[in-house]
C-alpha atoms as a PDB file:
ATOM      1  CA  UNK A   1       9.967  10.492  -9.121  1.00  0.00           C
ATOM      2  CA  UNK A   2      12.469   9.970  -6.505  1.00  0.00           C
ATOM      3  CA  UNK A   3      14.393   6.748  -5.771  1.00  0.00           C
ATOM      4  CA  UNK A   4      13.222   5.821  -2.735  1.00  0.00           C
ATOM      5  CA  UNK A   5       9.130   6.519  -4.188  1.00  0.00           C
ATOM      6  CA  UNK A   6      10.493   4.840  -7.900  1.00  0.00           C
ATOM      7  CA  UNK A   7      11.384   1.478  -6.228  1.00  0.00           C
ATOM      8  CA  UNK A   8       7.890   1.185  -4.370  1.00  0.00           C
ATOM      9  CA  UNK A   9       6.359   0.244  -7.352  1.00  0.00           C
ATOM     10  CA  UNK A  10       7.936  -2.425  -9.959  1.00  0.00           C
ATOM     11  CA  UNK A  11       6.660  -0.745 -12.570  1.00  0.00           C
ATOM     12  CA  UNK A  12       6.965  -3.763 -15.155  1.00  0.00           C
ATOM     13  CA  UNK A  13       4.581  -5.747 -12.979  1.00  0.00           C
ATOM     14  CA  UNK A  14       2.152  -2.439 -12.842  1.00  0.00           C
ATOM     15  CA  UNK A  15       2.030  -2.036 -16.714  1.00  0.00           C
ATOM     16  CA  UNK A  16       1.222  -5.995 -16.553  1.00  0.00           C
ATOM     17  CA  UNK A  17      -1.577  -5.324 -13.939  1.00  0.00           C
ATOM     18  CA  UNK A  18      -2.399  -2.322 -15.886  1.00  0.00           C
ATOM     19  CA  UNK A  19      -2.913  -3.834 -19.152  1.00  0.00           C
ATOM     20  CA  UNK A  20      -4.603  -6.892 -17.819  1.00  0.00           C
ATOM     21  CA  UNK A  21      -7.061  -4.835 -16.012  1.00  0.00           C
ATOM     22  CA  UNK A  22      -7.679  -2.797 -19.047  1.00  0.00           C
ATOM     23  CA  UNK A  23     -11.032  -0.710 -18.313  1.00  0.00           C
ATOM     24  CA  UNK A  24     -11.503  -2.399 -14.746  1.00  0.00           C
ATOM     25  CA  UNK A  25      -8.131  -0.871 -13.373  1.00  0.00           C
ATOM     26  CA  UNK A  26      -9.556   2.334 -12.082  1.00  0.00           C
ATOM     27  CA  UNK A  27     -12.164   1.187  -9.979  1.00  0.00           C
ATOM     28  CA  UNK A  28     -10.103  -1.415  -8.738  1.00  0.00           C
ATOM     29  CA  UNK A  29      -7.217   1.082  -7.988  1.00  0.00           C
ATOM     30  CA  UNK A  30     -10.159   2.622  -6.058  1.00  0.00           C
ATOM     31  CA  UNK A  31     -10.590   0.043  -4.302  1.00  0.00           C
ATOM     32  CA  UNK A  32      -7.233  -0.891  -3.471  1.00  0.00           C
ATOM     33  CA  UNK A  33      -6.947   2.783  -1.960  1.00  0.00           C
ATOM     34  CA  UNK A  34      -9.995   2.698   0.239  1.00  0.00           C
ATOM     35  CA  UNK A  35      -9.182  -1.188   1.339  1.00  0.00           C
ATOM     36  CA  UNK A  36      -5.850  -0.263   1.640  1.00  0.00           C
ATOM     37  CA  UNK A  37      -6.518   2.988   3.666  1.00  0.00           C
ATOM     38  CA  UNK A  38      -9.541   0.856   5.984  1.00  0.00           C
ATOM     39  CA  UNK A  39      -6.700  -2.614   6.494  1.00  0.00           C
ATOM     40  CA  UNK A  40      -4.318   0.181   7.650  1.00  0.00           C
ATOM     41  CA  UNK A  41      -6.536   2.057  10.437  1.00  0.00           C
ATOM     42  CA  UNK A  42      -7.120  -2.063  11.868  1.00  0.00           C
ATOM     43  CA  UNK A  43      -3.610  -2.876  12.460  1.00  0.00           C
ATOM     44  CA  UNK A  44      -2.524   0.124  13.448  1.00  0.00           C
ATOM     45  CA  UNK A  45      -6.090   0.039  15.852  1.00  0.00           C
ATOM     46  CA  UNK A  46      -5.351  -3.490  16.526  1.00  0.00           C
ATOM     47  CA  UNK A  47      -1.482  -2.896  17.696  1.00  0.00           C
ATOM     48  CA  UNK A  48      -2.673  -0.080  19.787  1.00  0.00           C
ATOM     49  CA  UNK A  49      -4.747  -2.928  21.279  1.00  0.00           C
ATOM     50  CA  UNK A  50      -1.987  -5.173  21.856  1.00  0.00           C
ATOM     51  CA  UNK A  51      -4.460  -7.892  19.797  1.00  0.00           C
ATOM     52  CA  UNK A  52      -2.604  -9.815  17.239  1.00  0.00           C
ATOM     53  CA  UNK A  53      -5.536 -11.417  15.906  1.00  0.00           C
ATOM     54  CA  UNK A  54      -7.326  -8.467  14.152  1.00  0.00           C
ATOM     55  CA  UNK A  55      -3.775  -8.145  12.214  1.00  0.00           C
ATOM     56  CA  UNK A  56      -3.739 -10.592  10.462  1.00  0.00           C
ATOM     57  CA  UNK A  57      -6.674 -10.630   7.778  1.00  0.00           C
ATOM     58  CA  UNK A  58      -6.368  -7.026   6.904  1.00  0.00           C
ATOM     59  CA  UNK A  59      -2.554  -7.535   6.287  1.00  0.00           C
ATOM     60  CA  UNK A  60      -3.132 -10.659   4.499  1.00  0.00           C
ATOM     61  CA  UNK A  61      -5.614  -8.317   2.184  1.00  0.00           C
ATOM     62  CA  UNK A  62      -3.379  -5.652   2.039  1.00  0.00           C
ATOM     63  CA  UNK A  63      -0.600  -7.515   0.991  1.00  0.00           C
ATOM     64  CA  UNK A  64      -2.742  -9.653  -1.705  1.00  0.00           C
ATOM     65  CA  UNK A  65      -4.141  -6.173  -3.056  1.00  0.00           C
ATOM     66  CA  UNK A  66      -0.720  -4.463  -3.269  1.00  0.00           C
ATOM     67  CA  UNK A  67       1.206  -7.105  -5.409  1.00  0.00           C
ATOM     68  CA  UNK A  68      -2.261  -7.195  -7.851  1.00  0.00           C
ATOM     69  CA  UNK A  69      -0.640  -3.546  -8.776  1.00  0.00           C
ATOM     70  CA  UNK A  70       3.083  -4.408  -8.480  1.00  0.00           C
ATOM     71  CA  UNK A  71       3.752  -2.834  -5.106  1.00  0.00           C
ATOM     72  CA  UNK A  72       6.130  -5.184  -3.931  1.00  0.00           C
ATOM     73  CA  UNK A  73       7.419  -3.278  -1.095  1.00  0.00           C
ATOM     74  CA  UNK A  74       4.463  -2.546   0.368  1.00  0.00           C
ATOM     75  CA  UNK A  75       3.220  -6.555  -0.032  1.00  0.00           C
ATOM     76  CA  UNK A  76       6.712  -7.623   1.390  1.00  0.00           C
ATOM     77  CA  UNK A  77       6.020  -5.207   4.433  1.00  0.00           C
ATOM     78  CA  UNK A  78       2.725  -6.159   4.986  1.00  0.00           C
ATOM     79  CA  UNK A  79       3.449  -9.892   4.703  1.00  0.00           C
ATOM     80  CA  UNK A  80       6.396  -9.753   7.193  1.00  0.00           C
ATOM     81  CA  UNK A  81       3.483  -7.896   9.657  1.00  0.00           C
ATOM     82  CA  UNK A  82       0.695 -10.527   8.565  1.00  0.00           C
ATOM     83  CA  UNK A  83       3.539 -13.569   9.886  1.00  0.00           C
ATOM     84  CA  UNK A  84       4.614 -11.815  12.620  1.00  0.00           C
ATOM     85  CA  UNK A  85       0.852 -11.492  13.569  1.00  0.00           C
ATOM     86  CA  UNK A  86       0.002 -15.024  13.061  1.00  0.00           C
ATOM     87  CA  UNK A  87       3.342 -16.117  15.158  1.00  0.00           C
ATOM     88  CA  UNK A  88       2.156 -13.902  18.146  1.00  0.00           C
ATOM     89  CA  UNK A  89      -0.968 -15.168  17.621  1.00  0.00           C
ATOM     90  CA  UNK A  90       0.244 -19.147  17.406  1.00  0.00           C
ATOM     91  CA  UNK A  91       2.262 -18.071  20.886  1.00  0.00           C
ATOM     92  CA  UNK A  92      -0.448 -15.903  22.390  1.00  0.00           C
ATOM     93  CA  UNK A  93       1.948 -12.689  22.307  1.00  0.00           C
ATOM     94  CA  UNK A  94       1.041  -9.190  22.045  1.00  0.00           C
ATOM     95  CA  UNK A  95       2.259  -7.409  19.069  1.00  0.00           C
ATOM     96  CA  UNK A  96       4.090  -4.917  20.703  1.00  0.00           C
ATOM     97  CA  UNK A  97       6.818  -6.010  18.424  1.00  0.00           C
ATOM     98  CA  UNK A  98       5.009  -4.930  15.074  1.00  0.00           C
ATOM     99  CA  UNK A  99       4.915  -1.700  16.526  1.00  0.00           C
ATOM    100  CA  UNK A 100       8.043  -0.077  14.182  1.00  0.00           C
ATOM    101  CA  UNK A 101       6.565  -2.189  11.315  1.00  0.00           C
ATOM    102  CA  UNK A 102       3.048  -1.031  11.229  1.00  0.00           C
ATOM    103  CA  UNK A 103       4.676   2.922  11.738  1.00  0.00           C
ATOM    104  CA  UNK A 104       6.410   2.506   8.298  1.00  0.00           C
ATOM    105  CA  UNK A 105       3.221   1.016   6.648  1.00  0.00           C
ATOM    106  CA  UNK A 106       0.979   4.206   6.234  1.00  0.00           C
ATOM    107  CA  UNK A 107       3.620   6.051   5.133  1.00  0.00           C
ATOM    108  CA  UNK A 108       4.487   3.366   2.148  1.00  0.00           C
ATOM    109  CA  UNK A 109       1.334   3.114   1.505  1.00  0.00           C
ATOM    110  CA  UNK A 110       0.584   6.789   0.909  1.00  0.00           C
ATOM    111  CA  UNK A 111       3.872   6.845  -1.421  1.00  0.00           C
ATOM    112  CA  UNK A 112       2.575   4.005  -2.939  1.00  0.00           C
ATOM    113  CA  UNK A 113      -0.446   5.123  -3.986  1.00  0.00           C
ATOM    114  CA  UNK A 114       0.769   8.506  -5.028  1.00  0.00           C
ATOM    115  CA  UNK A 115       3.539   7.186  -7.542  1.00  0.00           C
ATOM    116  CA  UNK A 116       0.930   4.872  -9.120  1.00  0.00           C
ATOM    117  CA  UNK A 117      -1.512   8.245  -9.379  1.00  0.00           C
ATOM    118  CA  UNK A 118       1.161  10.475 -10.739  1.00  0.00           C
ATOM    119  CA  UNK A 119       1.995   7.318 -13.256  1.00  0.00           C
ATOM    120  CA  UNK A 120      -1.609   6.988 -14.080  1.00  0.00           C
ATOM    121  CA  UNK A 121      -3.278  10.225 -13.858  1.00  0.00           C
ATOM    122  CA  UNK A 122      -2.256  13.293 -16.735  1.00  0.00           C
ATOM    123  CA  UNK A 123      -3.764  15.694 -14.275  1.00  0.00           C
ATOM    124  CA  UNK A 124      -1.580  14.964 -11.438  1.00  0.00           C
ATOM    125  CA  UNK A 125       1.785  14.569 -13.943  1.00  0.00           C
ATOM    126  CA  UNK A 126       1.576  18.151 -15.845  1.00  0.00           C
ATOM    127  CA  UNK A 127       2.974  20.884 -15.292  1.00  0.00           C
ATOM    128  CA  UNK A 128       2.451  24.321 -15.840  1.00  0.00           C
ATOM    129  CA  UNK A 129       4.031  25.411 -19.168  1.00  0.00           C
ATOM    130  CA  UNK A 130       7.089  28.115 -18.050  1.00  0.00           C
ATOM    131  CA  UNK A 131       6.209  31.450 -18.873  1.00  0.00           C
ATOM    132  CA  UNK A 132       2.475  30.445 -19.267  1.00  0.00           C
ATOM    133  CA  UNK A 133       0.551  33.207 -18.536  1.00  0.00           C
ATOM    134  CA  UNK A 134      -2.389  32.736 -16.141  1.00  0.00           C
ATOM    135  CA  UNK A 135      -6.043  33.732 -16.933  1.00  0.00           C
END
C-alpha cells in the first residue's frame, strides 16, 4: 500500500473493530460502503444546494461509521464538514465554504474503502504467481 492510502486507515484500531465484529464485520463493512457511498451523494447534493442543513446528519453518520472501522482520516474530515455545517447552519450561511472539503471526501472515501478491501479480501491481495502459465 502506499503512504498516503496506509495512513487512511489506523490499522490497530481496524484489527480491534475487526476482531470485535468477528462474523458481523462483513455485512457491516457492507454497510458502511453503501451508507458511506449514499451520506456522500447528500452533501455533495446538499453543497451544490447551498443548504447546510442536509449536511449535517449524513456527515455526522459518516463520520460515526468510519471510526467503527478505524478510518480516522476520513471521520476527522467528515467531522470538520459536519461542524462547519452546523456553524453555517447556527449563522444561517450557505456552505459555499465546505465546498474544497466535501471535493476531498469521495476521494478518501474510495481509498478508504479500498485499503480496508485489499486488507480484508485474499482475492483482491494476490497476485499472479511470475511465470504462471495461463489456462
Amino acid at each position: 500500500m502506499s503512504g498516503s492510502v496506509e495512513n487512511t486507515v489506523d490499522w490497530t484500531a481496524f484489527a480491534q473493530a475487526r476482531r470485535d465484529l468477528g462474523d458481523g464485520f462483513v455485512r457491516l463493512f457492507g454497510y458502511f460502503r453503501e451508507d458511506g457511498a449514499k451520506a456522500i451523494a447528500a452533501i455533495e447534493g446538499a453543497v451544490r444546494q447551498g443548504q447546510a442543513a442536509p449536511i449535517v446528519l449524513p456527515a455526522h453518520k459518516l463520520k460515526s461509521e468510519a471510526r467503527e472501522f478505524g478510518a480516522e482520516a476520513l471521520a476527522a474530515l467528515a467531522e470538520d464538514i459536519e461542524l462547519s455545517a452546523r456553524d453555517c447552519v447556527e449563522w444561517r450561511q450557505n456552505p459555499a465554504d465546505l465546498v474544497e472539503q466535501v471535493v476531498a471526501l469521495r476521494p478518501l472515501y474510495e481509498a478508504t474503502v479500498q485499503a480496508i478491501d485489499e486488507a480484508t479480501n485474499p482475492l483482491k491481495s494476490r497476485r499472479p504467481a511470475f511465470g504462471a502459465a495461463s489456462r
